[in-house]
Structures are given as C-alpha cells and as structure tokens.
Protein backbone atom coordinates (compact mmCIF):
# COMPACT_ATOMS: atom_id res chain seq x y z
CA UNK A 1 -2.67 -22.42 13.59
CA UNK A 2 -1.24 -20.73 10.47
CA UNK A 3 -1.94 -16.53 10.77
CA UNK A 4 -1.01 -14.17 7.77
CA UNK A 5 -2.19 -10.74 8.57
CA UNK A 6 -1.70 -7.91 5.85
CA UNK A 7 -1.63 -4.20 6.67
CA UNK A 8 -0.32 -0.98 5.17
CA UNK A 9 -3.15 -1.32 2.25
CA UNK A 10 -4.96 2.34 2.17
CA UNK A 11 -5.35 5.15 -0.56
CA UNK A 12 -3.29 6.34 -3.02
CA UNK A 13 -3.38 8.74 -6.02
CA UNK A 14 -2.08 7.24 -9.41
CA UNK A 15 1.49 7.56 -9.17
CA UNK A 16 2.39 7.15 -5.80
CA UNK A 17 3.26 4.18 -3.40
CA UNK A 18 1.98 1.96 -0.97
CA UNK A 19 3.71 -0.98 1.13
CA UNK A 20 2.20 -4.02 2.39
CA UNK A 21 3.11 -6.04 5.11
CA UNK A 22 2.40 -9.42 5.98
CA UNK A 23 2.79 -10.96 9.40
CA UNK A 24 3.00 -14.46 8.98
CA UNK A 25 2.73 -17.36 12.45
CA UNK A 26 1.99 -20.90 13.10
CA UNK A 27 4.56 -22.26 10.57
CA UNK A 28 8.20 -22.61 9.58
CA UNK A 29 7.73 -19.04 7.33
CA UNK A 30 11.71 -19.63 6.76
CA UNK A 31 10.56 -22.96 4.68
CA UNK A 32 7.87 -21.87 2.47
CA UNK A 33 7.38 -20.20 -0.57
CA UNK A 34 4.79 -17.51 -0.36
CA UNK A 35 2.39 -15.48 -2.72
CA UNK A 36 0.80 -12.12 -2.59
CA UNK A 37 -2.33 -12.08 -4.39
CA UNK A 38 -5.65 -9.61 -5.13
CA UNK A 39 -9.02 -9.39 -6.18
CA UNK A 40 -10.38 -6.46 -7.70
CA UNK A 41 -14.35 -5.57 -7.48
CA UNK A 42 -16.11 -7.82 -9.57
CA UNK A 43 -13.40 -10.24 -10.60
CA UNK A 44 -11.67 -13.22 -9.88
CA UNK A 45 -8.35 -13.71 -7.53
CA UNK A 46 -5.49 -12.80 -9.62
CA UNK A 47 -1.97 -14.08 -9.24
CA UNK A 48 0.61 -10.76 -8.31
CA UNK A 49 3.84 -11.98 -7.27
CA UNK A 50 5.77 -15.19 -5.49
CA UNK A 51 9.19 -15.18 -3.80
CA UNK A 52 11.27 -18.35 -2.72
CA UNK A 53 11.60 -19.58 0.73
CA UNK A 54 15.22 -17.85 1.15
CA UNK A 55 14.35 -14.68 -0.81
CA UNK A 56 16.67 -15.37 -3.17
CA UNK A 57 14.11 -14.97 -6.22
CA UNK A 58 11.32 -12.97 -6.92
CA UNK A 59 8.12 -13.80 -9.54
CA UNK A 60 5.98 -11.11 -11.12
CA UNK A 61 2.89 -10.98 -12.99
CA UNK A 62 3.29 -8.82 -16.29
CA UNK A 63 0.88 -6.60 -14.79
CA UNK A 64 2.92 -5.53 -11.94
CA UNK A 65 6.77 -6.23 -13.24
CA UNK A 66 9.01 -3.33 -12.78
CA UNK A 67 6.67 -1.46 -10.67
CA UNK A 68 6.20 -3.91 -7.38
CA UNK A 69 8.81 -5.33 -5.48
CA UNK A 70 8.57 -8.68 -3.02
CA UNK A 71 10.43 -9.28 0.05
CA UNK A 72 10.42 -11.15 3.09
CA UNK A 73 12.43 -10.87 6.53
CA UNK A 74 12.27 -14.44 7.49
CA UNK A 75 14.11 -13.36 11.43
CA UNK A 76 10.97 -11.29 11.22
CA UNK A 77 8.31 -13.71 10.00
CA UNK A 78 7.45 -10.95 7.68
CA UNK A 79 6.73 -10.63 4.39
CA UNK A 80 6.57 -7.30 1.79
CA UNK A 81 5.42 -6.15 -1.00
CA UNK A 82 6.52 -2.15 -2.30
CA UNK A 83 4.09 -1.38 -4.97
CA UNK A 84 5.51 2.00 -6.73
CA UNK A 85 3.68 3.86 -9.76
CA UNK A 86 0.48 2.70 -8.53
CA UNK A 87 -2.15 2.95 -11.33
CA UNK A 88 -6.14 2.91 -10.87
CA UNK A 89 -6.11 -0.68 -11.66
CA UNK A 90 -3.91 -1.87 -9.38
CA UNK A 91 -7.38 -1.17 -6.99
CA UNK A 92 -8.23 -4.43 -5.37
CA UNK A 93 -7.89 -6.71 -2.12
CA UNK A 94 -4.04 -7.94 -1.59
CA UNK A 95 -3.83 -11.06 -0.06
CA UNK A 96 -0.70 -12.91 1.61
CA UNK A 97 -0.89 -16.35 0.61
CA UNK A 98 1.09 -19.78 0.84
CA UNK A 99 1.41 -21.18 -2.21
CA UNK A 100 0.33 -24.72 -2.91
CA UNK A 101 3.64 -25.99 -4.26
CA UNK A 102 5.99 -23.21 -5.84
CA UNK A 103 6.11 -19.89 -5.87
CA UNK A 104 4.46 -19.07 -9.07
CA UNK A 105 1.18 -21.52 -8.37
CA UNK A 106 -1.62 -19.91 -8.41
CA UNK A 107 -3.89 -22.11 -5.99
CA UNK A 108 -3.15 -21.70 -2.24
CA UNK A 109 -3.16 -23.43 0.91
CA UNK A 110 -3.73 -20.30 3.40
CA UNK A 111 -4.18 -16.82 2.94
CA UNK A 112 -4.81 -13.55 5.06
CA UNK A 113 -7.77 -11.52 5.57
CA UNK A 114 -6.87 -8.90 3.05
CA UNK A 115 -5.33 -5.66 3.04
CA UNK A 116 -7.59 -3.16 0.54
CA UNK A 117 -5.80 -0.67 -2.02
CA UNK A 118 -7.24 2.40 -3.56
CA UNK A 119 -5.75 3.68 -6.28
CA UNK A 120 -7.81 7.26 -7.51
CA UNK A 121 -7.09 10.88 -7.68
C-alpha cells in the first residue's frame, strides 16, 4: 500500500534552516506529481509547494517562494523540501502528499503522517 513518511521536521530559531524528507513506497513515485503541505495550530491544511513527476518544475505558494526549495530523487523514492529563512509562521505540520491531479491541486489522494516544525527563538 502507498507509504509517505516525512522526517527531518524539528526546531529552529527564525532564520535558520530545516530539511524535510519524504520516503515515499507502494507506487510508481517516478510517475506522480507530488505535494508538500502543512497545517499550522488552529487552522486549516494549507497548500506549500508541488513539483512534477520528472522534477523538472517546481510550484510555490507566495508564502514560501524564494525561501523553500522542492526536490525529489526519484532512484531514491525520495522526496525534499529545504526550507531556508525560516520565520515563526512557517510553524506547522508538513505533510508529503500526492496530489489529486497536478501538481498545484490542492486536494490529495495520500499523505504522510506529518513531520512537525518549530520555528521560535
């Protein structure tokens, strides 16, 4: 069955950098689209980024553009996500995600347990 597990979430003063990881099995990951996603305390899931199937294209939220970077390494069945100049409310839960159809939907078919970030000096 399909198995996205985050890590690499943790703390981080406002500033600095974290990098997820997403371990991604029971699927093609080479033919899918996927989504990285988070919910902060209190509010709803919010959209964060989406790269093609190949890597060849990356999607941002306006919240996040410039500062966090996707990436997957499909030999891996792993994606990314480098999230520099972290700011207090970038605090939430990430989620990997599939997408339900492209990369910049916002509804999803799967997603992972989570991987919390703390942002806070």
């Amino acid at each position: 069955q399909v198995q996205l597990v985050e890590s690499g979430g943790g703390l981080a003063q406002p500033g600095g950098s974290l990098r997820l990881s997403c371990a991604a099995s029971g699927f093609t990951f080479s033919a899918f689209a996927m989504s990285w996603a988070r919910q902060a305390p209190g509010k709803g899931l919010e959209w964060v980024s989406g790269i093609l199937s190949d890597g060849s294209d990356t999607y941002y939220a306006d919240s996040v553009k410039g500062r966090f970077t996707a990436s997957r390494d499909n030999a891996k069945n792993m994606l990314y996500l480098q999230m520099n100049n972290l700011k207090p409310e970038d605090t939430a839960l990430y989620y990997c995600a599939i997408p339900r159809g492209n990369a910049r939907s916002h509804d999803y078919d799967y997603w992972g347990q989570g991987s919390q970030v703390t942002v806070s000096s």
